[in-house]
Protein backbone atom coordinates (compact mmCIF):
# COMPACT_ATOMS: atom_id res chain seq x y z
CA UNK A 1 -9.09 5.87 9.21
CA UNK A 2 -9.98 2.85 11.37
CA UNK A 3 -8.68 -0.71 10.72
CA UNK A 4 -10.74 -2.89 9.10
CA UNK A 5 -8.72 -6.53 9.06
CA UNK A 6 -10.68 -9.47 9.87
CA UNK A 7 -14.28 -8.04 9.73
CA UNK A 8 -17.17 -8.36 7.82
CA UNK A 9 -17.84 -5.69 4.66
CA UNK A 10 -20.73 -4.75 6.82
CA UNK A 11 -18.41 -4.45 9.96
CA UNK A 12 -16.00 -3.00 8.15
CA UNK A 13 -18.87 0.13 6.89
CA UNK A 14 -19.78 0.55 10.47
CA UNK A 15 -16.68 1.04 11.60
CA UNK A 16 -16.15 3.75 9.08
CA UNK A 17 -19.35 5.35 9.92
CA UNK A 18 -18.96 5.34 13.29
CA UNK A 19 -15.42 6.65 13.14
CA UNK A 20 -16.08 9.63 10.99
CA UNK A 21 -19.43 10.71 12.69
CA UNK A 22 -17.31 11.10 15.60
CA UNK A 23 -14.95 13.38 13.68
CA UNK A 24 -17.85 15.40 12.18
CA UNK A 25 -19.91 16.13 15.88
CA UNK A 26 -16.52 16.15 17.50
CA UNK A 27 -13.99 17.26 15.63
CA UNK A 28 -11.81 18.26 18.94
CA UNK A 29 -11.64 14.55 20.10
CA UNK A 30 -9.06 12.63 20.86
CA UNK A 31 -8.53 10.59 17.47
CA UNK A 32 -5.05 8.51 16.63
CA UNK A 33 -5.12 10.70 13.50
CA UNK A 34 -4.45 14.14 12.77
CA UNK A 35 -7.72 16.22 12.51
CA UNK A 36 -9.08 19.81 11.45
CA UNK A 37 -6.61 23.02 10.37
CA UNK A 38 -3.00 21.31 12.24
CA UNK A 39 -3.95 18.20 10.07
CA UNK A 40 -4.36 20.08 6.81
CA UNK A 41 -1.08 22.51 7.68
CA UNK A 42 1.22 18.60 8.64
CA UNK A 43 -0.15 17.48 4.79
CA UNK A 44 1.03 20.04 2.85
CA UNK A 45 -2.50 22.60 2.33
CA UNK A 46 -0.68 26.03 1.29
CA UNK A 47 -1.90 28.56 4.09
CA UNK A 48 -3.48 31.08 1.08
CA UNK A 49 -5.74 27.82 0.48
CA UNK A 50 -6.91 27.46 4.01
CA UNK A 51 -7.63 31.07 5.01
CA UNK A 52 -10.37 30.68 2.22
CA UNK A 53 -12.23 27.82 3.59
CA UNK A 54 -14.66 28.30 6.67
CA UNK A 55 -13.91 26.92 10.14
CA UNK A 56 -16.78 24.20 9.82
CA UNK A 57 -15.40 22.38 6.78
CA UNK A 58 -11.55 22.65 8.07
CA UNK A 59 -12.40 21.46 11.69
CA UNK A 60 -13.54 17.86 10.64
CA UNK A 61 -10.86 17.44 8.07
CA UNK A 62 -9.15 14.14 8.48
CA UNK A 63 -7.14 13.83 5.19
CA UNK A 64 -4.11 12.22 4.38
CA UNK A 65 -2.02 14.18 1.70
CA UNK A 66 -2.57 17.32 -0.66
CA UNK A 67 -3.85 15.53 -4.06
CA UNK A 68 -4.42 19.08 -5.54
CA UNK A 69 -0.60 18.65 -6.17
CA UNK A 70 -1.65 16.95 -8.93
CA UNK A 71 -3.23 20.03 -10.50
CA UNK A 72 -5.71 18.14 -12.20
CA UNK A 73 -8.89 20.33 -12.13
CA UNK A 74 -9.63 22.82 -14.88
CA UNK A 75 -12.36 25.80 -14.78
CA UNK A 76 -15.40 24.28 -16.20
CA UNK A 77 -14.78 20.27 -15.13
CA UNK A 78 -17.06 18.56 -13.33
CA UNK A 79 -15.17 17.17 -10.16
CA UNK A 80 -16.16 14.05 -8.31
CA UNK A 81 -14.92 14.26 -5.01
CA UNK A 82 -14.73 10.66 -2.95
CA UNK A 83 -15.41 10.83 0.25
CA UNK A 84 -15.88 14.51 0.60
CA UNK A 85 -15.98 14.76 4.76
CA UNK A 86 -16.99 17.64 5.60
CA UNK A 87 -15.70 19.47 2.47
CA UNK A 88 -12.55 20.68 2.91
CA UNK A 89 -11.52 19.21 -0.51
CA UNK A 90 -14.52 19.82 -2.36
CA UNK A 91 -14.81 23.42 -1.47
CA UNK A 92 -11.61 23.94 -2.88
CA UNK A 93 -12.81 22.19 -6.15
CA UNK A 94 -15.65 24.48 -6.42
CA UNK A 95 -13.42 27.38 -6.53
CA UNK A 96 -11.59 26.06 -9.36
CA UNK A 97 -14.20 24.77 -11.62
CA UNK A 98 -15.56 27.93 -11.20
CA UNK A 99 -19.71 28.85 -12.06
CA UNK A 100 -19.42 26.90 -15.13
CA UNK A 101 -18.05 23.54 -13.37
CA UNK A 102 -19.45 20.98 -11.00
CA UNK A 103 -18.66 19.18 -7.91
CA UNK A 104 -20.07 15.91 -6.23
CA UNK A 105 -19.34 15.72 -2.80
CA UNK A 106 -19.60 12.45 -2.32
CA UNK A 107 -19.56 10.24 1.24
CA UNK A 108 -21.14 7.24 2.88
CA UNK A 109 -21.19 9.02 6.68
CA UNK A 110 -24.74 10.46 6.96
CA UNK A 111 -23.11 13.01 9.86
CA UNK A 112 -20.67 13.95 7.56
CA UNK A 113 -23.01 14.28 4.54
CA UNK A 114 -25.49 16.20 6.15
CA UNK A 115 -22.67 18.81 7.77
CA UNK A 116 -21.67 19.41 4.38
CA UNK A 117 -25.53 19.83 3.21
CA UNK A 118 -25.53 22.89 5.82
CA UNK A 119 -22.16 24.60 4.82
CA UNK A 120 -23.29 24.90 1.24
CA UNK A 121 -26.78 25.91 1.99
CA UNK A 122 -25.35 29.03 4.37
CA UNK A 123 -22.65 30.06 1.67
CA UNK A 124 -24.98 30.02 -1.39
CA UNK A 125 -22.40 27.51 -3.35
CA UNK A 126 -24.60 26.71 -6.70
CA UNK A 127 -22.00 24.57 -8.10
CA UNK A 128 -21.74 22.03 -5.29
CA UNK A 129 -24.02 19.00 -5.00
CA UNK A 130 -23.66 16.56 -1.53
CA UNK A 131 -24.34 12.87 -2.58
CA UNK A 132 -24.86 9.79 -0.31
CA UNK A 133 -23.19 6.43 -1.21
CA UNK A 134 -20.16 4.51 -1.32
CA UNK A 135 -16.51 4.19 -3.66
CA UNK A 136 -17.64 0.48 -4.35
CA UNK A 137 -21.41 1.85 -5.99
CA UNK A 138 -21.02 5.23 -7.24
CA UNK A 139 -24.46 7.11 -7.91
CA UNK A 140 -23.29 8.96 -10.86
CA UNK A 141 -24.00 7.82 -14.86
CA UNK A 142 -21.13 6.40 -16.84
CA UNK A 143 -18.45 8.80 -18.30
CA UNK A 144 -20.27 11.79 -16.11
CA UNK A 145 -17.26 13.58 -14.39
CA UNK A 146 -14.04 14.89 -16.14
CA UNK A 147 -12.04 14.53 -12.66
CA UNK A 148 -11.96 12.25 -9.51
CA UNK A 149 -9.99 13.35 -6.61
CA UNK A 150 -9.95 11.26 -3.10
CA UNK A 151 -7.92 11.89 0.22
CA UNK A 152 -7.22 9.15 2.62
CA UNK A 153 -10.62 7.06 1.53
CA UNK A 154 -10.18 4.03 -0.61
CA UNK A 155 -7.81 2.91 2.23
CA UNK A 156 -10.91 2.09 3.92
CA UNK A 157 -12.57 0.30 0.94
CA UNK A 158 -13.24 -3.58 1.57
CA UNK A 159 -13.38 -3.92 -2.31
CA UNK A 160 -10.87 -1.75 -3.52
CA UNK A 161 -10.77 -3.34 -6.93
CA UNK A 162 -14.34 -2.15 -7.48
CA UNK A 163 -13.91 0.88 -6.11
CA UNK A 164 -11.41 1.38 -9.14
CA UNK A 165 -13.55 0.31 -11.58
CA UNK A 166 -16.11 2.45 -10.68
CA UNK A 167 -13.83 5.33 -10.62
CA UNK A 168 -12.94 3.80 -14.14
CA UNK A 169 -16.67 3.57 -15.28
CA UNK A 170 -17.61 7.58 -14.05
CA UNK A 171 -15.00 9.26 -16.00
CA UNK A 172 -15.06 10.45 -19.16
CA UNK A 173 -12.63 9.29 -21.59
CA UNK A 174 -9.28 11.07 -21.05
CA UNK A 175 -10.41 12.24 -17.42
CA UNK A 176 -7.84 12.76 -14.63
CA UNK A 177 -7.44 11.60 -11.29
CA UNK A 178 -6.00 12.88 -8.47
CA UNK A 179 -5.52 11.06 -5.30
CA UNK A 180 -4.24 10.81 -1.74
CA UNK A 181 -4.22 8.04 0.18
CA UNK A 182 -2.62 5.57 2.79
CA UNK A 183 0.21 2.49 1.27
CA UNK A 184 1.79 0.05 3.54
CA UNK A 185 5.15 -1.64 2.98
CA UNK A 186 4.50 -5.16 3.70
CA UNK A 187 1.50 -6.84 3.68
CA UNK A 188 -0.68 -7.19 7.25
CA UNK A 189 -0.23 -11.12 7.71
CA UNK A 190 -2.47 -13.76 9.67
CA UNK A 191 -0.82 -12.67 12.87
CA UNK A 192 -3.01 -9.60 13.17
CA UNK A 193 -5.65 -11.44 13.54
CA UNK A 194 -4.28 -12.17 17.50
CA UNK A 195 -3.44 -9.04 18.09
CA UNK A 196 -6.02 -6.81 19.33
CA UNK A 197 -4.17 -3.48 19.51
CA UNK A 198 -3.76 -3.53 15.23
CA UNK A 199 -7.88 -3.09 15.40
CA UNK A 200 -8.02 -0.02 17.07
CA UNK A 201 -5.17 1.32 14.65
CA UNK A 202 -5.62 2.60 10.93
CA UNK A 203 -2.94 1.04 8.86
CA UNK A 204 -4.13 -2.20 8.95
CA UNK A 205 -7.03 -1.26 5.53
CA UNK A 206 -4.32 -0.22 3.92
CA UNK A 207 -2.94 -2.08 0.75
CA UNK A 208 1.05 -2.61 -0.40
CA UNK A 209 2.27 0.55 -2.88
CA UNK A 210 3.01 -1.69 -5.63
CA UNK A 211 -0.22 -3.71 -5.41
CA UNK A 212 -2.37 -0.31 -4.82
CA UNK A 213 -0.84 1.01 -8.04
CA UNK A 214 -1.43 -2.17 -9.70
CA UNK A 215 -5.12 -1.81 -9.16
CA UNK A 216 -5.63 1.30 -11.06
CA UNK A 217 -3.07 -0.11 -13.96
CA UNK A 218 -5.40 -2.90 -13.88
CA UNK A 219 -8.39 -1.28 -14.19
CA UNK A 220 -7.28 0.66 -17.37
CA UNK A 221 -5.31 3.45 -15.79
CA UNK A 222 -2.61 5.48 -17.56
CA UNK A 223 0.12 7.46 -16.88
CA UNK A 224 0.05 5.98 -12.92
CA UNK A 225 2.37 8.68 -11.47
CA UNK A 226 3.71 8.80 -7.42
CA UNK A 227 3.92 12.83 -6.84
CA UNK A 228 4.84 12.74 -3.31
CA UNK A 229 4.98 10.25 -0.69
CA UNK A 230 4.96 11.42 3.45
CA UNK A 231 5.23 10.17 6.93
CA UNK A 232 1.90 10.23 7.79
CA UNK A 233 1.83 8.83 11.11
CA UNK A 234 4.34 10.58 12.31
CA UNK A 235 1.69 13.48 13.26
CA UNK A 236 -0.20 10.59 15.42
CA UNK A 237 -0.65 11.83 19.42
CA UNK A 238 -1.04 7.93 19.98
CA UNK A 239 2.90 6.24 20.39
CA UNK A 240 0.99 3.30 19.33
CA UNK A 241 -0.19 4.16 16.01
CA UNK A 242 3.35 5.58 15.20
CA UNK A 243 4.44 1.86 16.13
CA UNK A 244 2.26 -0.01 14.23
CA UNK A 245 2.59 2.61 11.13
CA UNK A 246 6.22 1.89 11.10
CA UNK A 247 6.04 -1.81 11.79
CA UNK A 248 4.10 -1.87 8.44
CA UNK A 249 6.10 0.81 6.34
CA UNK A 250 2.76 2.94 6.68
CA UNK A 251 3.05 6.25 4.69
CA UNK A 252 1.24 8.76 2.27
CA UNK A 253 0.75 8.92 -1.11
CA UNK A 254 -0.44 11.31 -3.86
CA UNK A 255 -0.93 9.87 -6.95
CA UNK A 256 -2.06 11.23 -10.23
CA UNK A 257 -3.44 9.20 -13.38
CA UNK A 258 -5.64 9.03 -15.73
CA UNK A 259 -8.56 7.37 -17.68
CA UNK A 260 -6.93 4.89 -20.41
CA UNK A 261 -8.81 2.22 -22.34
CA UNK A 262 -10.23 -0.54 -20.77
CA UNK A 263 -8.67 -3.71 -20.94
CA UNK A 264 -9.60 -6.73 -21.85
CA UNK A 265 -10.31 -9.87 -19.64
CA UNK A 266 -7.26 -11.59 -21.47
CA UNK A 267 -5.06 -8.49 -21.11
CA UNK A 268 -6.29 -7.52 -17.69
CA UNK A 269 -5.50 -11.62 -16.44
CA UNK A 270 -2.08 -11.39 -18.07
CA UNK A 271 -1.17 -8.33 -16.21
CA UNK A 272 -2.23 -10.53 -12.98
CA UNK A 273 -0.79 -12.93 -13.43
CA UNK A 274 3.05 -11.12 -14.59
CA UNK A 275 6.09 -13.17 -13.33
CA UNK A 276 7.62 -10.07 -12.05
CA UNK A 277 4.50 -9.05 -10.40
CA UNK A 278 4.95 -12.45 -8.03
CA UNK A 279 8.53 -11.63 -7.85
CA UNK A 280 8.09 -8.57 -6.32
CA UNK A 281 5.33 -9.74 -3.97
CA UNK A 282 7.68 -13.12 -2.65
CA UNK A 283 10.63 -9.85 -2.36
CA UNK A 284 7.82 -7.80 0.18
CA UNK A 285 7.26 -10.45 1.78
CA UNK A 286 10.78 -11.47 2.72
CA UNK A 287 9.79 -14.81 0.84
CA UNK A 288 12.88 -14.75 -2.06
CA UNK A 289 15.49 -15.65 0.15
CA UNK A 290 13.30 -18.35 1.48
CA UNK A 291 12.39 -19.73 -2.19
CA UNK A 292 15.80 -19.45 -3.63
CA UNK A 293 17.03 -21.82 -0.31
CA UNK A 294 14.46 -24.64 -0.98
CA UNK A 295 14.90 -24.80 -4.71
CA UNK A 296 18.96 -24.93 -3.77
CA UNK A 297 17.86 -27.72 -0.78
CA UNK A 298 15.49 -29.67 -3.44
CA UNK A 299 18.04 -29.20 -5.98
CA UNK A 300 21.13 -30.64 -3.78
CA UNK A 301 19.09 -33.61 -1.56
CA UNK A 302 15.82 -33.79 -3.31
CA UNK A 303 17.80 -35.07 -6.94
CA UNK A 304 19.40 -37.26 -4.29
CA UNK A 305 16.98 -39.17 -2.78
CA UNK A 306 14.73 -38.73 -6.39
CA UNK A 307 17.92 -40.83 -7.45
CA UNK A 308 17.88 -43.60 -4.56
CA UNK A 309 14.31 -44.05 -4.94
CA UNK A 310 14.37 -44.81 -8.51
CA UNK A 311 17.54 -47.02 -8.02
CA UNK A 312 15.45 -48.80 -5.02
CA UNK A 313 13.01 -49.10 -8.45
CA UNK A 314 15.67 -50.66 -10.71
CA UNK A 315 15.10 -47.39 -12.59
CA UNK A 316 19.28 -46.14 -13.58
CA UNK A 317 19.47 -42.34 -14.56
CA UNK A 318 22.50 -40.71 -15.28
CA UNK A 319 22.55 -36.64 -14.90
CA UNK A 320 24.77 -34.30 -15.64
CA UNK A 321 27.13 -33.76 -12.54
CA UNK A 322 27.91 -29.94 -13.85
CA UNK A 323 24.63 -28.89 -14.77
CA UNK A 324 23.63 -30.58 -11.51
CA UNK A 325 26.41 -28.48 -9.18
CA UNK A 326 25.54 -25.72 -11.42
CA UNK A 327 21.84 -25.83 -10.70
CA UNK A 328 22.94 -25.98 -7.00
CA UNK A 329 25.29 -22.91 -6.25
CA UNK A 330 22.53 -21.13 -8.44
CA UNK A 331 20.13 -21.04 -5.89
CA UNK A 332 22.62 -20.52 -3.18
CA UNK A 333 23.75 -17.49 -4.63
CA UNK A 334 20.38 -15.77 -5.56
CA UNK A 335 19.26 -16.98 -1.68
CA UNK A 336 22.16 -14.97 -0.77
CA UNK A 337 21.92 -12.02 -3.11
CA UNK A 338 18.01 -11.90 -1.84
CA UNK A 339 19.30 -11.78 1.74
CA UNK A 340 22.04 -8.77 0.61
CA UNK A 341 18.67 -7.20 -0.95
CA UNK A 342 17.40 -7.06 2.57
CA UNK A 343 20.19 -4.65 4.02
CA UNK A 344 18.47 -1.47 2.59
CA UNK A 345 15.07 -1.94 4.24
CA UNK A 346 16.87 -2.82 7.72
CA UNK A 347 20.20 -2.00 7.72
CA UNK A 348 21.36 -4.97 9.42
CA UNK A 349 25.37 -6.41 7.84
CA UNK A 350 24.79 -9.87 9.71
CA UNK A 351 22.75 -11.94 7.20
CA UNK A 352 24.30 -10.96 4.32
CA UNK A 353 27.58 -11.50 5.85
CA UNK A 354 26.15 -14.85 6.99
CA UNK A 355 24.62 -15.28 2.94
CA UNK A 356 28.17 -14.74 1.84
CA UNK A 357 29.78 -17.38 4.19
CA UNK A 358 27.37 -19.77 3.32
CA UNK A 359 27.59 -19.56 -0.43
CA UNK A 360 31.45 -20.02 0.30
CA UNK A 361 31.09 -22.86 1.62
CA UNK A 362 28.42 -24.59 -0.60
CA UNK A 363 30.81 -23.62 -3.40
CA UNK A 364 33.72 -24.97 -1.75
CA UNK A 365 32.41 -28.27 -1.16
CA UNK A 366 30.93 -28.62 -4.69
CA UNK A 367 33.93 -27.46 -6.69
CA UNK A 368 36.94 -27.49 -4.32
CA UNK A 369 37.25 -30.54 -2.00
CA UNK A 370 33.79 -31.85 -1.56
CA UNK A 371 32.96 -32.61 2.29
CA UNK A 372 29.32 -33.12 3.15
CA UNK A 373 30.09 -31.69 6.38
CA UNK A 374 31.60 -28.16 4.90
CA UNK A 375 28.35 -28.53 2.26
CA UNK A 376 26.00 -29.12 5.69
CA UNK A 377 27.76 -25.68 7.03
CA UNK A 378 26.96 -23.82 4.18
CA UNK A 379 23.41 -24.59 3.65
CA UNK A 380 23.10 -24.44 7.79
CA UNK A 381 24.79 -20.58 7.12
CA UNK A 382 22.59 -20.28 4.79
CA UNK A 383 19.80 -20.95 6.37
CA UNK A 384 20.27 -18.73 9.49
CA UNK A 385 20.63 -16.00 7.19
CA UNK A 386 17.24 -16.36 5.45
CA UNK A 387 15.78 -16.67 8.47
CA UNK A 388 17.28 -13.61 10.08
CA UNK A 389 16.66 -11.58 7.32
CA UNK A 390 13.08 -12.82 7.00
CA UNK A 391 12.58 -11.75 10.69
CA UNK A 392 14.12 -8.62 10.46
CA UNK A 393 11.98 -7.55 7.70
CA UNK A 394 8.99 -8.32 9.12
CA UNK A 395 10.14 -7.06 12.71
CA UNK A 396 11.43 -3.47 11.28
CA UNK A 397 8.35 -3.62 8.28
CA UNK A 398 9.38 -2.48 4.35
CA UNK A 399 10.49 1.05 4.62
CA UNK A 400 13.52 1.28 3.15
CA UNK A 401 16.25 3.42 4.88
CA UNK A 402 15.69 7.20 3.61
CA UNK A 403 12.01 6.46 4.89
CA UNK A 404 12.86 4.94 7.91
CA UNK A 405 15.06 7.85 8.65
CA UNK A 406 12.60 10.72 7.89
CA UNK A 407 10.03 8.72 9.82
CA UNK A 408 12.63 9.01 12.73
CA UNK A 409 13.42 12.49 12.05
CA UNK A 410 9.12 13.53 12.05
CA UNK A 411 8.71 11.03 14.91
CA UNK A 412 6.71 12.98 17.70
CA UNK A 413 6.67 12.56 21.62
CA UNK A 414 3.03 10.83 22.68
């Protein structure tokens, strides 16, 4: 994986290519990932599985997961494998599907391509075929392949919504889909762009779990299962990379799914545009706690001085004083129950605590004895609360506390 934030598509392919050449003439070099037979043991391969597969398609691996925990490949199927490497994964598909089946090794590294090309010519395999081309422009006819399996590619995708389209458009009706792959926590924000050490790292590609899953659902996906999930990174020689990987709630996933019926545009755009899908985004992003405060602030001072101006107008409008105080201690609480929300993904008591006090307070002053200064304390409280917990968040990224602590427990010396 390289990171790929801030470039070019074109930059972004080059990078790949250049990347993954390196692991197929090199395979002993010193990558920030996990390569060959130790990275295929740290994902999960069964040792029975390896012993099978010869030295020159193991040595290159550079895989993510295991996404034959899926067990989606029958005898017979025709397999497309995306971004094949140097075959580890597709060799193992060829055993499965048996004389009968087929397999498309698919990859956009020429190195890696042509390695593969060599492997199958000296073992004889007549059920293997080594394509050229990319996840975004797959060179295979529509509804062609019964099963699609990937490991730690679409990552690496600049137009990962096309890439699942195509994977869409290749399978036949009912096909499966097995896949491993890299998720971040939170999203990689504009601040990456000034910080040079995140482009030499290989999280930064990566897209948020619930928005990676959403692109497959989106697409016309079914059945959108998590299998497993991993700490990845932890396996990185580089103390860097495991940085960065936690800072973003980097991890491993194997997925499973399969093909459903396509959507249409009006379905597919009101999937998109789902209230609880923005809800959950604002909630990665630390952002509830920061909306929920302003609507409380607009609600309290902005009816205010909406209420001045218009008398300033000789405009008089009455409002309901409950439904007004009401409307105000709202937000205040669901700032503060966003802020509590925060505790699991970093474990720190102080802004909720803070929340709590500050929700006190603004309901104090609105239904006890009303005091602008005790109603100034609370939203001030408040306040420093969102804004703690919104730096926590992003400080500590979106793992939430069982991953933080495996990713502690797997953590590895540089």
């Amino acid at each position: 994986m390289v990171a790929i934030f801030g470039y070019s598509r074109d930059a972004i392919l080059a990078a790949v290519r250049e990347m993954y050449t390196a692991v197929a003439t090199e395979p002993c070099g010193p990558f920030h990932f996990p390569v060959g037979r130790a990275a295929c043991r740290a994902v999960g391969y069964p040792e029975e599985v390896l012993e099978a597969l010869p030295e020159t398609a193991v040595e290159s691996f550079a895989g993510v997961g295991y996404p034959f925990r899926a067990d989606a490949i029958r005898p017979g199927d025709t397999v497309l494998d995306i971004g094949s490497g140097s075959g580890t994964d597709a060799l193992i598909a060829s055993r499965i599907v048996g004389p009968r089946g087929r397999v498309w090794a698919l990859d956009m590294t020429p190195a890696m391509a042509q390695k593969l090309r060599r492997l199958v010519a000296s073992l004889g395999i007549a059920n293997l075929q080594v394509i050229e081309g990319s996840a975004e422009a797959i060179p295979l006819p529509d509804a062609s392949v019964d099963v699609v399996t990937s490991n730690g590619v679409l990552n690496l995708v600049p137009d990962k919504r096309r890439a699942a389209a195509e994977i869409f458009r290749v399978l036949r009706p009912g096909g499966r889909v097995q896949i491993a792959d890299i998720v971040i926590g939170r999203p990689v924000d504009a601040e990456c762009h000034d910080d040079p050490k995140l482009w030499a790292e290989c999280v930064v590609g990566a897209t948020v779990d619930e928005d990676y899953l959403d692109l497959f659902r989106d697409a016309g996906f079914a059945d959108v299962r998590v299998l497993g999930e991993h700490d990845y990174f932890a396996h990185s020689r580089n103390a860097e990379t495991r940085r960065i990987a936690r800072r973003f709630g980097a991890r491993a996933i194997e997925i499973a799914m399969k093909r459903g019926s396509r959507p249409s545009r009006a379905a597919a755009l009101a999937r998109r545009l789902d209230p609880r899908r923005l809800l959950r985004s604002l909630e990665r992003r630390g952002l509830a706690g920061v909306l929920a405060l302003a609507l409380a602030l607009a609600a309290c001072y902005g009816t205010l001085a909406a209420l001045a101006m218009l008398s300033l107008l000789g405009v008089t409008l009455v409002i309901d004083e409950g439904a007004w105080t009401g409307t105000i201690l709202l937000f205040a609480v669901l700032a503060a129950a966003a802020v509590a929300g925060g505790y699991r993904r970093h474990r720190s008591a102080a802004p909720p605590a803070l929340a709590l006090g500050g929700a006190v307070l603004i309901g104090y002053a609105l239904y006890g004895s009303y005091s602008l200064a005790i109603e100034l304390a609370g939203f001030a409280l408040l306040a420093a609360a969102v804004y703690a917990d919104f730096r926590l968040r992003r400080r500590n990224g979106m793992l939430s506390a069982p991953h933080q602590e495996e990713a502690a427990g797997k953590r590895m010396p540089p």
